[in-house]
Protein backbone atom coordinates (compact mmCIF):
# COMPACT_ATOMS: atom_id res chain seq x y z
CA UNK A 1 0.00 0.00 0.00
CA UNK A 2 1.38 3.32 -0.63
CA UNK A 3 0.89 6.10 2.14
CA UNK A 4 1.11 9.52 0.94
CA UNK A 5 1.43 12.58 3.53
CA UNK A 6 -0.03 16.28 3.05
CA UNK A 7 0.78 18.74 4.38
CA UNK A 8 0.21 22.66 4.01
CA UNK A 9 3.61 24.94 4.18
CA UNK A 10 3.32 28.50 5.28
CA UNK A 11 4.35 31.35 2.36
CA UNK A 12 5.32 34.43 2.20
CA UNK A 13 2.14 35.44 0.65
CA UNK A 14 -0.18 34.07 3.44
CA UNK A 15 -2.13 31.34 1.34
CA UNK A 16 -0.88 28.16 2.20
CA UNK A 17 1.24 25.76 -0.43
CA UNK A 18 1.18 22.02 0.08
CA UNK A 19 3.82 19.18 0.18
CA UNK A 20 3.18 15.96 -0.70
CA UNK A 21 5.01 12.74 0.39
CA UNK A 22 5.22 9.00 0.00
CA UNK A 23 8.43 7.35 0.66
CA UNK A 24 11.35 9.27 -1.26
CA UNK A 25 8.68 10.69 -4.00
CA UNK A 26 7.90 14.43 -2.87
CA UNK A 27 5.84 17.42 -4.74
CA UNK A 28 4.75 20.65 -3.56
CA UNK A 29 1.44 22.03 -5.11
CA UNK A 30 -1.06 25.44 -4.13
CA UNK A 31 -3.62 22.76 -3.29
CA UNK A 32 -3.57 20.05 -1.58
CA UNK A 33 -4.89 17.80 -4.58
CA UNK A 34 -2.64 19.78 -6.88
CA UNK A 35 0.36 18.37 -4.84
CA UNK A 36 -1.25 15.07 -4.98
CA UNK A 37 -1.50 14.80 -8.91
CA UNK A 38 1.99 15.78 -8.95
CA UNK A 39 3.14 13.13 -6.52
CA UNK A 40 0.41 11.38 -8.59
CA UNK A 41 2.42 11.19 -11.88
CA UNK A 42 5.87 10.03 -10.43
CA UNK A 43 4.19 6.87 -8.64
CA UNK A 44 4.37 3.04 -10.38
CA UNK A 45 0.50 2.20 -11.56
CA UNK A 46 1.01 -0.98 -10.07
CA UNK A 47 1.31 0.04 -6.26
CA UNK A 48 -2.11 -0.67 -5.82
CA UNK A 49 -4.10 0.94 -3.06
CA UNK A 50 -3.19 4.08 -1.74
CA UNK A 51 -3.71 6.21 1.45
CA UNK A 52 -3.89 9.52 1.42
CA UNK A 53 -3.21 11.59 5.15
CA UNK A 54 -4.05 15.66 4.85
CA UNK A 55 -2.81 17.40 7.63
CA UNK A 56 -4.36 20.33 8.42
CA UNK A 57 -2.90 23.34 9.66
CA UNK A 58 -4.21 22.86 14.12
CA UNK A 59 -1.79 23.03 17.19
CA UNK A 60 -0.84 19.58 17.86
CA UNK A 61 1.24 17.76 20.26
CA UNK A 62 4.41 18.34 18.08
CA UNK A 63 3.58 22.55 16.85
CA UNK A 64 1.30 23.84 19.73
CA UNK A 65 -0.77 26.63 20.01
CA UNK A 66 2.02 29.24 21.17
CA UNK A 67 4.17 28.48 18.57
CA UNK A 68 1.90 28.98 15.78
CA UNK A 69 0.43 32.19 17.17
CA UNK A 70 4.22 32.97 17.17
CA UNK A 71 4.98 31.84 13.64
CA UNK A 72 1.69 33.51 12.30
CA UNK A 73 2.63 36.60 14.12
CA UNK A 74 6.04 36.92 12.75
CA UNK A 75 4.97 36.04 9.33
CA UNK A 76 2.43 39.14 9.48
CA UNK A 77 5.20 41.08 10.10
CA UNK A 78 7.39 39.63 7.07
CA UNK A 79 4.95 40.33 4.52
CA UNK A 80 3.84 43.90 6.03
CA UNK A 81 8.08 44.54 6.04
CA UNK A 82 8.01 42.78 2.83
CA UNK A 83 5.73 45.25 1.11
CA UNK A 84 7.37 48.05 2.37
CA UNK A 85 10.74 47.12 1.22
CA UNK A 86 12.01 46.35 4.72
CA UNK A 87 13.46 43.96 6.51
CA UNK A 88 12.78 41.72 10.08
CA UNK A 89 14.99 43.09 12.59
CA UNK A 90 18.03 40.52 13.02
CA UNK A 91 16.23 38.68 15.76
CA UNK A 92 12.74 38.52 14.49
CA UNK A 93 14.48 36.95 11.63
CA UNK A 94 16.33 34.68 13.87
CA UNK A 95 13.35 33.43 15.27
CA UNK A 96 11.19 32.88 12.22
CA UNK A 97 13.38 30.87 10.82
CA UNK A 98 13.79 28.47 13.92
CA UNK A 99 10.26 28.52 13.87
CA UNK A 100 9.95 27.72 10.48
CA UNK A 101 12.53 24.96 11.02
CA UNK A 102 10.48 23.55 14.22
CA UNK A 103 7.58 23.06 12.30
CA UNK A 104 9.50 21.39 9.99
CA UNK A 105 11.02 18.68 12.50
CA UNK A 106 7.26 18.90 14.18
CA UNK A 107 5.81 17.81 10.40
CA UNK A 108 8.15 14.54 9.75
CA UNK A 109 7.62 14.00 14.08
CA UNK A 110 3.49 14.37 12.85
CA UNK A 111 4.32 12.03 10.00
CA UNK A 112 6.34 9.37 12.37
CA UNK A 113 3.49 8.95 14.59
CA UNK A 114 0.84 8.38 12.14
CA UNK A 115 2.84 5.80 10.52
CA UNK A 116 3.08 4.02 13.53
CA UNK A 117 -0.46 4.01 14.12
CA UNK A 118 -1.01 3.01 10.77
CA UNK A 119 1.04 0.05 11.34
CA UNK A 120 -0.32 -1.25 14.74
């Protein structure tokens, strides 16, 4: 059975993009079933069923509540500095980009655990 993982990446622009995964096959998309026809296309026809998770964009256990109040917050403040052909200070761009990277290690963490549960 092939298991393929959504999930929605925050932009620049505010509107969410997607990333698709199963196994080492990966495609990003600006919906989440655009992502899927691209991971879609570079799949075998003959792996049978397939599973498809969409994670949606909630605190969780791995990314809670703080954190993406945090992320959102700086990322209002990117695009607002963005327009106005500014910068982050140093530090607010310090932090987005650990949080950015947190919710990146939270996403495969998110991923980890439902393939365990998938499996038990």
């Amino acid at each position: 059975m092939t298991r393929i993982t959504i999930l929605p990446v925050p932009t620049t622009s505010g509107k969410p993009s997607y990333f698709a995964v199963a196994g080492d096959k990966q495609s990003f998309g600006n919906s989440a079933g655009e992502a899927l026809d691209a991971l879609t296309e570079q799949l075998a026809e003959e792996q049978g069923s397939t599973l498809v998770i969409v994670q949606h964009w909630q605190p969780d256990a791995f990314f809670g509540m703080v954190e993406r109040q945090q992320l959102e917050d700086l990322m209002s403040r990117w695009r607002l500095a963005r327009d106005q052909n500014q910068s982050l200070s140093a530090a607010e761009q310090r932090a987005l980009e650990a949080l950015i990277e947190a919710e990146l290690h939270a996403s495969a963490a998110r991923t980890e655990a439902m393939l365990y549960e998938l499996t038990q």
